[in-house]
N, C-alpha and C. Protein backbone atom coordinates (compact mmCIF):
# COMPACT_ATOMS: atom_id res chain seq x y z
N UNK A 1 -8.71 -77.70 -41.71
CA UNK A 1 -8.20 -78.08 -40.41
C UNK A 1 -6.77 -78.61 -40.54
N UNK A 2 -6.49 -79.61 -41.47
CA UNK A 2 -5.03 -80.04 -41.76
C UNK A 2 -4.46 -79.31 -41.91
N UNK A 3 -4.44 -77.82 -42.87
CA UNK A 3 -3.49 -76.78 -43.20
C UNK A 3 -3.15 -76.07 -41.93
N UNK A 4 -4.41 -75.48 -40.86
CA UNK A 4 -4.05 -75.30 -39.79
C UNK A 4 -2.74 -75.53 -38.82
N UNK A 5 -2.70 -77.06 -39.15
CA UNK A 5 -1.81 -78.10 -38.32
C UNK A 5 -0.34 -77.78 -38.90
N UNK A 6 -0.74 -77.95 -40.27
CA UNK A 6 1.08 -78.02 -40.52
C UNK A 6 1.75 -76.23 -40.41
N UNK A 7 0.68 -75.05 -40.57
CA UNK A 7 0.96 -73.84 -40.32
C UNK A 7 1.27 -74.25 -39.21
N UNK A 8 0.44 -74.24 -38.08
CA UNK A 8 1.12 -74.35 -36.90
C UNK A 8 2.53 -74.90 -36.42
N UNK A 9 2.60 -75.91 -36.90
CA UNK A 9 3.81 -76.99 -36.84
C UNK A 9 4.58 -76.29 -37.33
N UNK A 10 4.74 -75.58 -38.67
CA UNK A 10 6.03 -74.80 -39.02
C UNK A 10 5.95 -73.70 -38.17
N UNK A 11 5.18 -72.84 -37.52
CA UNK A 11 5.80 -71.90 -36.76
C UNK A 11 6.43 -72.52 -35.56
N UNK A 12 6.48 -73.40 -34.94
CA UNK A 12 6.71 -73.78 -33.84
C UNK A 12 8.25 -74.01 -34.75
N UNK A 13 8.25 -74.68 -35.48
CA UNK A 13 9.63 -75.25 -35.79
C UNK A 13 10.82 -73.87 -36.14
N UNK A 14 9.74 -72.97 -36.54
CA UNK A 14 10.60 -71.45 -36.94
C UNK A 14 10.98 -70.95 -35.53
N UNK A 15 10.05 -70.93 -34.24
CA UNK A 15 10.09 -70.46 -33.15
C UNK A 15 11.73 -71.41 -32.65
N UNK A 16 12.06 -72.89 -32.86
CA UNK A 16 13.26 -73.17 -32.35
C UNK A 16 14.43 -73.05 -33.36
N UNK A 17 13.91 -72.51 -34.12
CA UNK A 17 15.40 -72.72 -35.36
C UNK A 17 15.69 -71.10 -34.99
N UNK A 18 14.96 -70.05 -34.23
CA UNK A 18 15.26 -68.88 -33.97
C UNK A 18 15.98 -68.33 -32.71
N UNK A 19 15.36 -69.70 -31.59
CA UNK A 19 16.49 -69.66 -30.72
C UNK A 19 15.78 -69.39 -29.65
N UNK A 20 14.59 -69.29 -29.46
CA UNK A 20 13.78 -68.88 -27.37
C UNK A 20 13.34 -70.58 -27.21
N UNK A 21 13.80 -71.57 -27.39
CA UNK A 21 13.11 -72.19 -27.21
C UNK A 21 14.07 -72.69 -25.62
N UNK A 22 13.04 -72.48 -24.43
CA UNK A 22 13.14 -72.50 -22.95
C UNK A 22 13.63 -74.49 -23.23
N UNK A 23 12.76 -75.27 -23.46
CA UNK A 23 12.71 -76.53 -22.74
C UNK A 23 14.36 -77.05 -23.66
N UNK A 24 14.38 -76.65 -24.75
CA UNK A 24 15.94 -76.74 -24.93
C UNK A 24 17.13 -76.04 -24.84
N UNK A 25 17.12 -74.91 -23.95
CA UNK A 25 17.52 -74.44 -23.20
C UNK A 25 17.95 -74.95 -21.72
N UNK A 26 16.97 -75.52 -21.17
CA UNK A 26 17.03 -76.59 -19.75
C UNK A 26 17.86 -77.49 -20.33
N UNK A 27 18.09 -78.01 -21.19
CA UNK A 27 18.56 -79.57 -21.47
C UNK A 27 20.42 -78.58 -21.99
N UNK A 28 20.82 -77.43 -21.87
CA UNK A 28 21.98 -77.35 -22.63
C UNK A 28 22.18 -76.51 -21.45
N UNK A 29 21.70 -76.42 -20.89
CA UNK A 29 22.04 -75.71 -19.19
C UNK A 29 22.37 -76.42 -18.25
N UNK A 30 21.80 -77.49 -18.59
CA UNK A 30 22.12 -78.75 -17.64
C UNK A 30 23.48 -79.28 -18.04
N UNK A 31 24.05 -79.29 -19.28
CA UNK A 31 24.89 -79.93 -20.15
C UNK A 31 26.16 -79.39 -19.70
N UNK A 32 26.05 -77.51 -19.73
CA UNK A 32 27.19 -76.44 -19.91
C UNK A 32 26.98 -75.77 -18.55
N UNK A 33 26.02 -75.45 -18.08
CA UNK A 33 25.73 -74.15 -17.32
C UNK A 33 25.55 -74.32 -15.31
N UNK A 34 25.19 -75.30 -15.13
CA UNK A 34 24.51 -75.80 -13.95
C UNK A 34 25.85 -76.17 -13.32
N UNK A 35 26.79 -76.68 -13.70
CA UNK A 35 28.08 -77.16 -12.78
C UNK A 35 28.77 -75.74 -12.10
N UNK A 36 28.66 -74.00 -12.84
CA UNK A 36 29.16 -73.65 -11.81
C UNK A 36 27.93 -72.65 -11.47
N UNK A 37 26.78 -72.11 -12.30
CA UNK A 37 25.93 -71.83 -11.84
C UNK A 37 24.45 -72.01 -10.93
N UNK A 38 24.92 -73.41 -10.74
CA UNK A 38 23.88 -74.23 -9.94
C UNK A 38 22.43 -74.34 -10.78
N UNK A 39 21.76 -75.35 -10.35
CA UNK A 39 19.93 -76.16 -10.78
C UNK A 39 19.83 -75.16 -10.25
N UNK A 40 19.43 -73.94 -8.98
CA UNK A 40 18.69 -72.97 -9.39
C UNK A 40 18.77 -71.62 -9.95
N UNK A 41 19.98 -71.59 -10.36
CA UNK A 41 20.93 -70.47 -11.20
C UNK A 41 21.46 -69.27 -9.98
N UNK A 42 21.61 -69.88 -8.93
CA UNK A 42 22.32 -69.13 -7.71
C UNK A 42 24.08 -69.15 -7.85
N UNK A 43 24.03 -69.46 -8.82
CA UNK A 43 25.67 -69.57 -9.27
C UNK A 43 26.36 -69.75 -7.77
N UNK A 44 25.89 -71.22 -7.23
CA UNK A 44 26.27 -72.23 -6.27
C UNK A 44 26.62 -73.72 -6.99
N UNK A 45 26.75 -73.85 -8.03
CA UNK A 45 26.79 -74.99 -8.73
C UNK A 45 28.37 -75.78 -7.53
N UNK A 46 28.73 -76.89 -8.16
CA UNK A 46 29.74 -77.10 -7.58
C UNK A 46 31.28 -76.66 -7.78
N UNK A 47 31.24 -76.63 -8.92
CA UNK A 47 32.73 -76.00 -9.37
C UNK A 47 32.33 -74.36 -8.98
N UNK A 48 31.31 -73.52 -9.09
CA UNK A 48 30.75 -72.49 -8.57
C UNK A 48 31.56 -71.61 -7.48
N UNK A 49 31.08 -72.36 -6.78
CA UNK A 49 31.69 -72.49 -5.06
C UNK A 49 32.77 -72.18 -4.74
N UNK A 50 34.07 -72.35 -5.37
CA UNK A 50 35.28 -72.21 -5.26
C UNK A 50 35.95 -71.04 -6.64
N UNK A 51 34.52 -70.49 -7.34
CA UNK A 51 35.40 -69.22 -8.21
C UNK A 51 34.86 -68.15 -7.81
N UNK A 52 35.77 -67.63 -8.35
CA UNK A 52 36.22 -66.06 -7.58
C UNK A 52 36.39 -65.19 -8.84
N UNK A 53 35.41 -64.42 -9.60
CA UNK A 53 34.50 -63.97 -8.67
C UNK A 53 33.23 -65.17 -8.89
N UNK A 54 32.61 -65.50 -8.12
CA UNK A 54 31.32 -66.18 -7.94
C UNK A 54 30.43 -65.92 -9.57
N UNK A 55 30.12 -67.09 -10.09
CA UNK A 55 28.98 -67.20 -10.97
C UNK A 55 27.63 -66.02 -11.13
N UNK A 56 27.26 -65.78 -11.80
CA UNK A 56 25.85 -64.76 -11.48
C UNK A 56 24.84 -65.46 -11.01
N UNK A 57 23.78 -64.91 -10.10
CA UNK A 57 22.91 -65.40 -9.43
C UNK A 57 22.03 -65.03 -10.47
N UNK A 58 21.37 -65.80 -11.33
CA UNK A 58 20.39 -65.38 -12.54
C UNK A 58 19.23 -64.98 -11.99
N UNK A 59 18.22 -65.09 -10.37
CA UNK A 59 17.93 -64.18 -10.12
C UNK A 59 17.68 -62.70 -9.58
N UNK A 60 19.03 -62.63 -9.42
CA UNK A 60 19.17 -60.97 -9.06
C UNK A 60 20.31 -60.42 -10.75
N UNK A 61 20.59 -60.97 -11.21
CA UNK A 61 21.24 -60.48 -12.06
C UNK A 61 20.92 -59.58 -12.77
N UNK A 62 21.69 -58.32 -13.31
CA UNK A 62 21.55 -57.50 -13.97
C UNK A 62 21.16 -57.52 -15.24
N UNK A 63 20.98 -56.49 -16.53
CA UNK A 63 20.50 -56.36 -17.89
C UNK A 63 20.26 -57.10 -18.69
N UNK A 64 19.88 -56.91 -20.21
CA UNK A 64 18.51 -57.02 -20.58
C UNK A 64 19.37 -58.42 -21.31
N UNK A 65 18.08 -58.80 -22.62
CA UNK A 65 18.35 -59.86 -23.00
C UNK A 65 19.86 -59.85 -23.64
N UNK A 66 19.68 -58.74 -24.40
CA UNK A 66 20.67 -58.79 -25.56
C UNK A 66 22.57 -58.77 -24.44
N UNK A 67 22.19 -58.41 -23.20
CA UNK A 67 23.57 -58.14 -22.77
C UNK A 67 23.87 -59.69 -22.42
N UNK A 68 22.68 -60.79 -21.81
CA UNK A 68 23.07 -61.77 -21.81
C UNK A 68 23.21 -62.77 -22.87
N UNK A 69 22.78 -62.17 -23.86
CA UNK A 69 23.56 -63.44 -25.04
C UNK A 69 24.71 -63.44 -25.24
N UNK A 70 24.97 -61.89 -25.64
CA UNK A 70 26.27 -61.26 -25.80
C UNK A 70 27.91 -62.40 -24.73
N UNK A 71 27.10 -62.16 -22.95
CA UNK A 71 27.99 -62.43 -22.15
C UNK A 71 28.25 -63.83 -22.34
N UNK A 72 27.08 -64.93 -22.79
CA UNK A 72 26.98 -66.30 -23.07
C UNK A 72 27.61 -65.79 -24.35
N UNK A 73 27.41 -65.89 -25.21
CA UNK A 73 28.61 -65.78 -26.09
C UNK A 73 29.78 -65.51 -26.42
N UNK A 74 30.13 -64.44 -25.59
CA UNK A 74 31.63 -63.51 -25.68
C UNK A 74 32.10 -64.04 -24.46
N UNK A 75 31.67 -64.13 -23.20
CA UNK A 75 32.24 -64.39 -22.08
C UNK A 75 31.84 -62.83 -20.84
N UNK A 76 31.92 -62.67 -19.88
CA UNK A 76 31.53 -62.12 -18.88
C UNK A 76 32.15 -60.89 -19.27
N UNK A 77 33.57 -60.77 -19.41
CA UNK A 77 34.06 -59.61 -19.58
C UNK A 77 33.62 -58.77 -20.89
N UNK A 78 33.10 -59.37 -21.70
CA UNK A 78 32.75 -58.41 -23.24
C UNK A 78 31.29 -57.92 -22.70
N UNK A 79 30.87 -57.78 -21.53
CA UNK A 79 29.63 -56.57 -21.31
C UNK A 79 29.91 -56.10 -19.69
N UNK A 80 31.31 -56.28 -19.78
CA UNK A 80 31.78 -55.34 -18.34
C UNK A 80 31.97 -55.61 -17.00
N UNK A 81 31.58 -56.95 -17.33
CA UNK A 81 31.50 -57.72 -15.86
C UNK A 81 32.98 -58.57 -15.57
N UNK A 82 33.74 -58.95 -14.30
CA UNK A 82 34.93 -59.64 -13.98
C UNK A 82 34.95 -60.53 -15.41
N UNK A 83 35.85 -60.97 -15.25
CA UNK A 83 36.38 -62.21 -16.43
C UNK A 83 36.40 -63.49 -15.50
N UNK A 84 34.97 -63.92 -15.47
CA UNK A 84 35.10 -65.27 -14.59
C UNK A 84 34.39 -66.33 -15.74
N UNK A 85 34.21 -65.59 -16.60
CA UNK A 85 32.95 -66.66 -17.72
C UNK A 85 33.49 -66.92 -18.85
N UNK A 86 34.30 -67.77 -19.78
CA UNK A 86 34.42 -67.22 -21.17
C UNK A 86 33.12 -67.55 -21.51
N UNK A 87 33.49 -67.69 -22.77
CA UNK A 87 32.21 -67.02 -23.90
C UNK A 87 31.93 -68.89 -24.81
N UNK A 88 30.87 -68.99 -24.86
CA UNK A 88 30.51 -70.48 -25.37
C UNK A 88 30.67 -70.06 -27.19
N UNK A 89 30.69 -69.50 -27.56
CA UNK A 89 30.68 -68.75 -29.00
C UNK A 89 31.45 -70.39 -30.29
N UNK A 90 32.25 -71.01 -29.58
CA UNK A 90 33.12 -71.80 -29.97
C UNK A 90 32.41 -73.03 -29.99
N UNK A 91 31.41 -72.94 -28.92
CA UNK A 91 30.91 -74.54 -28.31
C UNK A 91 29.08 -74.35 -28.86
N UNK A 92 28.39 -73.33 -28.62
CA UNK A 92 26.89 -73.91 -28.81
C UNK A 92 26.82 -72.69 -29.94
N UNK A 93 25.56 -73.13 -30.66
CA UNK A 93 25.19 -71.98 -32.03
C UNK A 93 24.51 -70.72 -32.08
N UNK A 94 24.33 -69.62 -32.19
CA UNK A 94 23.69 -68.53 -31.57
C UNK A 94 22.38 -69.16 -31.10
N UNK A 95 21.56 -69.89 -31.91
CA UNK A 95 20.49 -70.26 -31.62
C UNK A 95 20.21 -71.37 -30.38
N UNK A 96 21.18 -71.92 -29.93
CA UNK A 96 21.64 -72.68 -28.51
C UNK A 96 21.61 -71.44 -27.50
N UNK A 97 22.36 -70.83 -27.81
CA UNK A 97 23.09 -69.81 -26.65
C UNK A 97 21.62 -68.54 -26.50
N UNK A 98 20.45 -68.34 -27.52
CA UNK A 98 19.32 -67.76 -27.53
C UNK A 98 18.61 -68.80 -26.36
N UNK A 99 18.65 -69.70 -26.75
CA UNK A 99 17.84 -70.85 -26.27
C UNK A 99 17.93 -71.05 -24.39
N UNK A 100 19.52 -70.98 -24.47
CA UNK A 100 19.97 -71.26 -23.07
C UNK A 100 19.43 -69.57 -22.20
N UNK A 101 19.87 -68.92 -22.55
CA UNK A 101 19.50 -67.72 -22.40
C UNK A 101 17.90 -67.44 -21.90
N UNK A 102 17.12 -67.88 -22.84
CA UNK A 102 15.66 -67.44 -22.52
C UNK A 102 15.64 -69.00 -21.06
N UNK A 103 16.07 -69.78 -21.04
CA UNK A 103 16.15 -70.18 -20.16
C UNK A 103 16.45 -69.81 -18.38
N UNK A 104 17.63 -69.15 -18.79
CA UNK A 104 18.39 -68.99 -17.33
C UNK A 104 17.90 -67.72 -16.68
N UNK A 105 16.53 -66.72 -17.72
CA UNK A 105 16.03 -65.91 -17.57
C UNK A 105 14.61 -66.28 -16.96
N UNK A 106 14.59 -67.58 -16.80
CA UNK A 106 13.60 -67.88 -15.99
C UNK A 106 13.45 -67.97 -14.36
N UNK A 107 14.75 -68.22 -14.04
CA UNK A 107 14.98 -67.71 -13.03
C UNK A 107 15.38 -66.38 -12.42
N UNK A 108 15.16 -65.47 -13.44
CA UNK A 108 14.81 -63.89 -12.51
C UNK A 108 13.60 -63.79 -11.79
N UNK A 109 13.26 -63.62 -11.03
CA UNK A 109 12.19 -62.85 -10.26
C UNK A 109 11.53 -61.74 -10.69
């Protein structure tokens, strides 16, 4: 039963050192992401509001995972979209920017 526990415990710990982990994702969305994409990812945040072109609405937003790490990483324009986003690549660790990601994908529909 103990071996159980600590197997378990290390996969969980492999699962955030790999980067989906959602609830720390919320906490670095809140940090980086929410001021212009808004708490419900309607990219209404407050600084939001006043860019041009407008934030992505994370639930109607377009393609798959890999195009949004990419855009959280590189910035909006390195998968084709306006240049309204740079790229966090400088600021959080792939495994942040995985993290934030499986997050802001919670608000697709």
């Amino acid at each position: 039963m103990k071996r159980m526990f600590v197997i378990g415990c290390l996969l969980s710990f492999a699962g955030a050192a790999r980067g989906d982990d959602v609830a720390a994702g919320k906490l670095i969305y809140a940090q980086h992401c929410v001021v212009c994409h808004g708490v419900t990812g309607k990219g209404d945040g407050p600084s939001g509001k006043a860019l041009n072109p407008r934030p992505a609405d994370f639930a109607t937003a377009t393609g798959d995972e890999a195009e949004w790490i990419k855009a959280t990483k590189l910035g909006s324009k390195a998968v084709g979209k306006p240049p309204g986003m740079d790229g966090f690549a400088g600021k959080l660790t792939d495994a942040q920017i995985r993290d934030v990601v499986a997050f802001a994908r919670t608000f697709k529909k």
